[in-house]
Structure formats: structure tokens, C-alpha cells
N, C-alpha and C. Protein backbone atom coordinates (compact mmCIF):
# COMPACT_ATOMS: atom_id res chain seq x y z
N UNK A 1 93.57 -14.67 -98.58
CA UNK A 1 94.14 -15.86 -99.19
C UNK A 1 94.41 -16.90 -98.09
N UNK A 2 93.64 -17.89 -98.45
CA UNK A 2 93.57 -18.97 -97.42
C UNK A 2 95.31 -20.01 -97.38
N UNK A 3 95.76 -19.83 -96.26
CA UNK A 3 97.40 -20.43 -96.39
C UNK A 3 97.41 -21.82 -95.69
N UNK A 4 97.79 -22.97 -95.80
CA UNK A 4 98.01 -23.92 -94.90
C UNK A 4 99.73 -24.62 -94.74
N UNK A 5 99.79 -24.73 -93.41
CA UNK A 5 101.68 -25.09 -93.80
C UNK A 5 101.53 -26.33 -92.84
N UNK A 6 101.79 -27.08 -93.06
CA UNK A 6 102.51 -28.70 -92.56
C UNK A 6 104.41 -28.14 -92.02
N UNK A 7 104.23 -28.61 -90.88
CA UNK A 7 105.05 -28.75 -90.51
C UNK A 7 105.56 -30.64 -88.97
N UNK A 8 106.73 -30.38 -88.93
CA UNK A 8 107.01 -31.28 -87.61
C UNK A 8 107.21 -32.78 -88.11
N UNK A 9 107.60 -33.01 -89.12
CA UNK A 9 108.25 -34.15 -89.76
C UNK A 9 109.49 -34.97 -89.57
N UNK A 10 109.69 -36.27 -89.90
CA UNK A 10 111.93 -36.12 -89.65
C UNK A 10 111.43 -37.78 -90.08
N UNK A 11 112.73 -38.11 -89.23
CA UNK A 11 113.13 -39.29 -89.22
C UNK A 11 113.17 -40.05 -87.62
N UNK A 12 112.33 -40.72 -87.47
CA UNK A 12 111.88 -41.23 -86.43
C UNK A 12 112.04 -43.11 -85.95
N UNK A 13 112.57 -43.64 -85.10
CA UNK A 13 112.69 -45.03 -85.23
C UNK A 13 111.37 -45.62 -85.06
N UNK A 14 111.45 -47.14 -85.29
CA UNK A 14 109.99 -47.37 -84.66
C UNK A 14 109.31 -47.75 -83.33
N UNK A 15 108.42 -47.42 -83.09
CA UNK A 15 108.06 -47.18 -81.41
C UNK A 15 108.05 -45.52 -81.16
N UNK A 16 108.17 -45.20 -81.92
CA UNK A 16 108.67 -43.54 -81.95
C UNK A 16 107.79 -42.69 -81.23
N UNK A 17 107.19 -41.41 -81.63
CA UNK A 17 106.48 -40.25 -81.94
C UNK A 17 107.53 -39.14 -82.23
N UNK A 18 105.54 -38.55 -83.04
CA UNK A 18 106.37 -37.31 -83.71
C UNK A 18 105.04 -36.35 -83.48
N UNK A 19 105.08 -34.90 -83.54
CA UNK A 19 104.13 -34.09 -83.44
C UNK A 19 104.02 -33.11 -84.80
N UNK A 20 102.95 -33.90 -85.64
CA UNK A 20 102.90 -32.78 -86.70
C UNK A 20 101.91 -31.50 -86.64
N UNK A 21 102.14 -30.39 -87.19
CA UNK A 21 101.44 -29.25 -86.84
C UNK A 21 100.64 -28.87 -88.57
N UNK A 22 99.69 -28.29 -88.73
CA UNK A 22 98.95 -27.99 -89.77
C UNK A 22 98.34 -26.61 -89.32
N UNK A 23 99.54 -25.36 -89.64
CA UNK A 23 98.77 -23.96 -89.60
C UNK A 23 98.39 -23.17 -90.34
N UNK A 24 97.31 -22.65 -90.12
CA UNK A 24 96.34 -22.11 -91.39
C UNK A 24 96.01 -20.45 -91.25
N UNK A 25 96.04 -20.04 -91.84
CA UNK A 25 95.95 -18.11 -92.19
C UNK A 25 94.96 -17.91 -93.32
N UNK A 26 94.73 -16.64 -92.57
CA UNK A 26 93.40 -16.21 -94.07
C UNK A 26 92.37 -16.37 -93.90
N UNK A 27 91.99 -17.00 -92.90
CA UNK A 27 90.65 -16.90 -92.56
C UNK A 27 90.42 -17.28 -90.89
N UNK A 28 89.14 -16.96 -90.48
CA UNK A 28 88.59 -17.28 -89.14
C UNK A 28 88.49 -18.72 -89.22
N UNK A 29 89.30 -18.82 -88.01
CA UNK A 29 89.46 -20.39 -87.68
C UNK A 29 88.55 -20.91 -86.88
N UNK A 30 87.37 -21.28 -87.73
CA UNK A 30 86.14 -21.62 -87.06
C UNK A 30 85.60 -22.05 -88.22
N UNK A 31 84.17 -22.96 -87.95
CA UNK A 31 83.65 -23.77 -89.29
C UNK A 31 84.52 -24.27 -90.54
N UNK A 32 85.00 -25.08 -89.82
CA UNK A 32 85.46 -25.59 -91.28
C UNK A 32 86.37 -27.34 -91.31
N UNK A 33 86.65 -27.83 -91.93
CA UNK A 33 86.54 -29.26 -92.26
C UNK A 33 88.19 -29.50 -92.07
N UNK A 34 88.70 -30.52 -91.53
CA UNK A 34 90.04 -30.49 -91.24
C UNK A 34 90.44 -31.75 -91.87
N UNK A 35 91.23 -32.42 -92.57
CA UNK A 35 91.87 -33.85 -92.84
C UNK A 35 93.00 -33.84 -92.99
N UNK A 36 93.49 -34.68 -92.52
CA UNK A 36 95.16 -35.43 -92.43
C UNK A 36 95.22 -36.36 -93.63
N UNK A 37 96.02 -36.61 -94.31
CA UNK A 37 96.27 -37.41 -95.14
C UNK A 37 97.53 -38.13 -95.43
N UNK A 38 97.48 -38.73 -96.04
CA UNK A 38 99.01 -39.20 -96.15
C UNK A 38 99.43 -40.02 -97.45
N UNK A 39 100.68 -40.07 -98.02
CA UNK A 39 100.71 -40.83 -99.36
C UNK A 39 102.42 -41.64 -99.28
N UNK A 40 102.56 -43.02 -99.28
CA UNK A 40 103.75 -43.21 -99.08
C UNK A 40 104.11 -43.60 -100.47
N UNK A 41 105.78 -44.18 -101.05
CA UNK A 41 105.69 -44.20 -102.60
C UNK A 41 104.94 -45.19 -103.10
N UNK A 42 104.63 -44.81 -104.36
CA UNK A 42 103.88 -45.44 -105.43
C UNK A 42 102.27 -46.27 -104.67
N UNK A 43 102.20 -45.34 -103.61
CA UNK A 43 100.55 -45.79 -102.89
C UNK A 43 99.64 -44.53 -103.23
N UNK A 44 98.55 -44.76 -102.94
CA UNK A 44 97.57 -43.63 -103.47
C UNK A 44 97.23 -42.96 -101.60
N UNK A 45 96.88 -42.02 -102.24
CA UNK A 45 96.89 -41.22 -100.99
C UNK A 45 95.69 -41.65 -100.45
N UNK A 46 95.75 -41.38 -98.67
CA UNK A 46 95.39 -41.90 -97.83
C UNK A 46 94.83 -41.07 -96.84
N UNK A 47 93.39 -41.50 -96.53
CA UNK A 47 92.93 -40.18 -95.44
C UNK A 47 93.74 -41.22 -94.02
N UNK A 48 94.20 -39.93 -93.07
CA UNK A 48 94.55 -40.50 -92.00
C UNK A 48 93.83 -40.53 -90.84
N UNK A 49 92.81 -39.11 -90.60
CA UNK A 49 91.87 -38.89 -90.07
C UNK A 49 91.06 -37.29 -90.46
N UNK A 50 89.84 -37.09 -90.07
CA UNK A 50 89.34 -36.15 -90.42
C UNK A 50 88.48 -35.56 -89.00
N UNK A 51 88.60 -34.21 -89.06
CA UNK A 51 88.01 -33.00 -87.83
C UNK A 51 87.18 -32.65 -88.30
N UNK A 52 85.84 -32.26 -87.52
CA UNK A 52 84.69 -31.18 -88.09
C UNK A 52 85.00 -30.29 -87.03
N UNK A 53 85.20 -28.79 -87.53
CA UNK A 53 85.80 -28.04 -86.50
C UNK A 53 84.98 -27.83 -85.48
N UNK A 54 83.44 -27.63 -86.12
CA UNK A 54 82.10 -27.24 -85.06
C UNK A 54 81.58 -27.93 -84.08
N UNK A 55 81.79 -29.57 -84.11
CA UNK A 55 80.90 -30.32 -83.70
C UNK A 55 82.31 -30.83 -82.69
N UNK A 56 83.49 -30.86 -83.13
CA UNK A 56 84.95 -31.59 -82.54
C UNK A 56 85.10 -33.39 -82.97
N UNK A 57 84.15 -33.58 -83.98
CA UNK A 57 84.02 -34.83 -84.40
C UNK A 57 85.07 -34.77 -84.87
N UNK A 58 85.63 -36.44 -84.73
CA UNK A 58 86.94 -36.95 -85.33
C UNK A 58 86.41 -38.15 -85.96
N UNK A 59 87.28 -38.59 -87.06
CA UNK A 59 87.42 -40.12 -87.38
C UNK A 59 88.56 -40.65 -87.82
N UNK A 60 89.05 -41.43 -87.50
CA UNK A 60 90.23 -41.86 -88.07
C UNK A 60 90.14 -43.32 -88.32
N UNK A 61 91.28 -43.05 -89.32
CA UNK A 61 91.41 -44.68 -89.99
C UNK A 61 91.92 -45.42 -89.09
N UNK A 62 91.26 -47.12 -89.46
CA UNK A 62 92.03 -48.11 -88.66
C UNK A 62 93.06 -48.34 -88.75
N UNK A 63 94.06 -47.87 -89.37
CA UNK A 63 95.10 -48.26 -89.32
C UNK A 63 96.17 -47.37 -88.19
N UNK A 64 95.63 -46.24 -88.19
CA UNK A 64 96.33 -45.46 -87.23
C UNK A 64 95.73 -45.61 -85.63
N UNK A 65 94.20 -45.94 -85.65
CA UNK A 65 93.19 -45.79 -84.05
C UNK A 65 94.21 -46.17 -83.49
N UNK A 66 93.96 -45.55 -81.78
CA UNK A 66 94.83 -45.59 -81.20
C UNK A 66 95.95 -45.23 -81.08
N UNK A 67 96.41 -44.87 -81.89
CA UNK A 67 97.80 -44.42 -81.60
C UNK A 67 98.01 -43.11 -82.29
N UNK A 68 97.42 -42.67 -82.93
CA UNK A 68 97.52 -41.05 -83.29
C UNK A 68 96.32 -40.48 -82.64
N UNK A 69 96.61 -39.46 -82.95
CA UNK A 69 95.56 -38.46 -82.14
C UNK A 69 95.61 -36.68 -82.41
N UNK A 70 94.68 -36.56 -82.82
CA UNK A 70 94.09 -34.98 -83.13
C UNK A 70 93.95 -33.86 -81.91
N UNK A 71 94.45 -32.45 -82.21
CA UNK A 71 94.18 -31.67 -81.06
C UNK A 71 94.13 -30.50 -81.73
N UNK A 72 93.73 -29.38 -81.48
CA UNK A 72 93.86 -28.21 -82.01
C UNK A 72 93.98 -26.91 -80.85
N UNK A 73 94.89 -25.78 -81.86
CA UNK A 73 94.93 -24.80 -80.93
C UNK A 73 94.32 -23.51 -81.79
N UNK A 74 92.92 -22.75 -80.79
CA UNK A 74 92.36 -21.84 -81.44
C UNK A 74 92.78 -20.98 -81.63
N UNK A 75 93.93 -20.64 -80.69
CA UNK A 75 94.70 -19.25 -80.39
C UNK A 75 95.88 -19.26 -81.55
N UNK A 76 96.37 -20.18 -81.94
CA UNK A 76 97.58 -20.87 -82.88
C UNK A 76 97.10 -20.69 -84.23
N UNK A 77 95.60 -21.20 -84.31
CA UNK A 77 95.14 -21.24 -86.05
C UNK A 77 95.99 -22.91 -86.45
N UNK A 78 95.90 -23.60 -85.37
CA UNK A 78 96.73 -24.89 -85.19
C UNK A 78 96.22 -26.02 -85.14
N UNK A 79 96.51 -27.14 -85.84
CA UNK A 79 95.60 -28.81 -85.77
C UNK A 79 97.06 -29.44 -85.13
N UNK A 80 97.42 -30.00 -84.13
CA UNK A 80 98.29 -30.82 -84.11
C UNK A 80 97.57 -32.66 -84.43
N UNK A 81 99.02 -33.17 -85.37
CA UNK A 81 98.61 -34.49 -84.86
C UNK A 81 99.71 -35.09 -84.25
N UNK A 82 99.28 -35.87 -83.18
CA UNK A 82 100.32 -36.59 -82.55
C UNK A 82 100.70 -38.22 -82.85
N UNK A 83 101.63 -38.62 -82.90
CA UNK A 83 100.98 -40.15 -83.64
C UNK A 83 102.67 -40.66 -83.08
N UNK A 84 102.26 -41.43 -82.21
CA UNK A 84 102.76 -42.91 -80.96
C UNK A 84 103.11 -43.75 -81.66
N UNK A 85 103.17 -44.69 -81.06
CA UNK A 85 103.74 -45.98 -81.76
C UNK A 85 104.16 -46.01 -83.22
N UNK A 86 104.93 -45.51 -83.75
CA UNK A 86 105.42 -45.31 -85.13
C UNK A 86 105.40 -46.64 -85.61
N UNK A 87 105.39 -47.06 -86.67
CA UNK A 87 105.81 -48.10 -87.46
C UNK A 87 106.08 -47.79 -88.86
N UNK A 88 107.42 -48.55 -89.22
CA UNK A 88 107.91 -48.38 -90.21
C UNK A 88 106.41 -48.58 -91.52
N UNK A 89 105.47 -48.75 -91.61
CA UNK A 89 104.80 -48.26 -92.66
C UNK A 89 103.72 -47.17 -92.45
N UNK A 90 104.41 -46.66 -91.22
CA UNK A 90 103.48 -45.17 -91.30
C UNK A 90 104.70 -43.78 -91.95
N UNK A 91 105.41 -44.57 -92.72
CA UNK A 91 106.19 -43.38 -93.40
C UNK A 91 105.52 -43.34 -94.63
N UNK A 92 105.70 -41.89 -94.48
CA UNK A 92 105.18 -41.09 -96.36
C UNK A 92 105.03 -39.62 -95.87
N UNK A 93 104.37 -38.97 -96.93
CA UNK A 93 104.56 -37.75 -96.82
C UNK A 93 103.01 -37.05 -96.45
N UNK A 94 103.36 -36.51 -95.38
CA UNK A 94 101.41 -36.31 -94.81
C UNK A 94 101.03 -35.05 -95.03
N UNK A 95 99.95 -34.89 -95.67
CA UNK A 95 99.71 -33.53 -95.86
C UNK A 95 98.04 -33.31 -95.05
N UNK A 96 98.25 -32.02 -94.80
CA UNK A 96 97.07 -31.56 -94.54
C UNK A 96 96.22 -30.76 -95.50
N UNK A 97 94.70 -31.02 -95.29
CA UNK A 97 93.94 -30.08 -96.41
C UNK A 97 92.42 -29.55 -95.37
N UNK A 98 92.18 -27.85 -95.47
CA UNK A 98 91.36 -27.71 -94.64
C UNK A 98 90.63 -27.70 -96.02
N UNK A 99 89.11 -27.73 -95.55
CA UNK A 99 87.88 -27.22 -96.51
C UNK A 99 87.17 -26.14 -95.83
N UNK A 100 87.28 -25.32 -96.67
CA UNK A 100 86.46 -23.66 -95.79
C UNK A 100 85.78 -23.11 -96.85
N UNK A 101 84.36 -22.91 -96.50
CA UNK A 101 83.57 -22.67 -97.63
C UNK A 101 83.43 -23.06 -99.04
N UNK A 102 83.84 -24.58 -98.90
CA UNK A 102 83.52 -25.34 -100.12
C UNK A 102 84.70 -25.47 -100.94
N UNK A 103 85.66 -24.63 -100.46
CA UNK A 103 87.12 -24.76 -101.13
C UNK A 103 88.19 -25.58 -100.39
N UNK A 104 88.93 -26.37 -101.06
CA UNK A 104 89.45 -27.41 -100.50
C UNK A 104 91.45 -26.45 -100.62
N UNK A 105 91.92 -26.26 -99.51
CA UNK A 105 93.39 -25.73 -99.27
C UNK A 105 94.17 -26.68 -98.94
N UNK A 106 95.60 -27.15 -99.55
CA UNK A 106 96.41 -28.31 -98.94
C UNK A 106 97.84 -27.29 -99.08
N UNK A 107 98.01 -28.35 -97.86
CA UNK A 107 99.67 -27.66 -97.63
C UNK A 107 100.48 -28.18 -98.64
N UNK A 108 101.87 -28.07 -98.28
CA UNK A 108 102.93 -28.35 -99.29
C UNK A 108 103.44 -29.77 -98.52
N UNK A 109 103.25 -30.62 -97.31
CA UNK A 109 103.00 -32.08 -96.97
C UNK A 109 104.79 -32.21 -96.03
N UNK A 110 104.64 -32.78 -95.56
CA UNK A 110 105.61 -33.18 -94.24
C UNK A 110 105.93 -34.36 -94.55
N UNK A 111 107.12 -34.78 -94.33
CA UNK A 111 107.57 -36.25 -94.83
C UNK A 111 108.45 -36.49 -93.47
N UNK A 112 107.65 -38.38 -93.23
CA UNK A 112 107.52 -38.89 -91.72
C UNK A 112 108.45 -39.79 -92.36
N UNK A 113 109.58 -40.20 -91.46
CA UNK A 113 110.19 -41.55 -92.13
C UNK A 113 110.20 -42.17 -90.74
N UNK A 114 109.98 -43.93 -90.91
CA UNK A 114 110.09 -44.61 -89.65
C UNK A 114 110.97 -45.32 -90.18
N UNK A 115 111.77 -45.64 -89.05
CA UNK A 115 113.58 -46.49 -89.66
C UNK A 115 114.09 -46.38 -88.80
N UNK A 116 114.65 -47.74 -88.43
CA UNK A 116 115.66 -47.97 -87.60
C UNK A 116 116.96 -47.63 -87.96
């Protein structure tokens, strides 16, 4: 049973960082499709960036380039994202979703608040 948990969320001012973690169980952590997402209220959810685990391709949205950033730990079963320069409209609640063999797994989502 494929598990994913979001963690490393809070309340952060702006100019901030925060380090969110996305760990996954149940399967070999290899081949498989990684995305960050995010949804703040009454907005539709939002890719934030996306991993191909094989190739280490990233993409991320313009709204974050630059200032967030993807890393993973093989030994962990771990995606960190790191994300700098906070601004008060990078709050919402971010979830992660791996795709592993055509099945799409999302965590239960981390909620980022930026506020002075």
C-alpha cells in the first residue's frame, strides 16, 4: 500500500522559508512521477512544480522559479521542497501527489501561512 505524508508546514513571515518534506512507503523509490501542488481558499489547485524521478527533470511554475526548489533523499523515501522568499500569497495548503505505475497517491496536504 502505497503511503504519502506531507509534512513541515506553519506559519511563516514574509521573506521567510520553510522546508516541506513529502514521504512515501510502499513501494521502491525509484521510477516514478513526483508533483507539488498547492490550493489556497476558494482558488483551484495549483501545480507548484513537478520531478521525473529517472531523468531528475524538474519544472516549476513561474510563480515560484527561483525561489523554491526541489531535492530528494533516496535513503529517506524523501522529496524535500524548500521555498525562500515567502510571500504572503504563497499561503495555502500544499499537497504532494506521487504517480507510480499509473496510479496517482496524494498526501493529506501541509498548510503554509505567510503573515506578518
Amino acid at each position: 500500500q502505497v503511503q504519502v505524508v506531507e509534512s513541515g508546514g506553519g506559519l511563516v513571515q514574509p521573506g521567510g522559508s520553510l522546508r516541506l518534506s513529502c514521504t512515501a512507503s510502499g513501494f521502491t523509490f525509484s521510477n516514478f512521477l513526483l508533483y507539488w501542488y498547492r490550493q489556497a481558499p476558494g482558488a483551484e489547485r495549483e501545480l507548484v512544480v513537478s520531478l521525473t524521478s529517472t531523468s531528475g527533470t524538474t519544472n516549476y511554475a513561474d510563480s515560484v522559479k527561483g525561489r523554491f526548489t526541489i531535492s530528494r533523499d533516496n535513503a529517506k523515501n524523501t522529496v524535500y521542497l524548500r521555498m525562500n522568499s515567502l510571500k504572503p500569497e504563497d499561503t495555502a495548503v500544499y499537497y504532494c501527489k506521487i504517480r507510480y505505475r499509473n496510479y496517482d497517491y496524494w498526501g493529506q496536504g501541509t498548510q503554509v501561512t505567510v503573515s506578518s
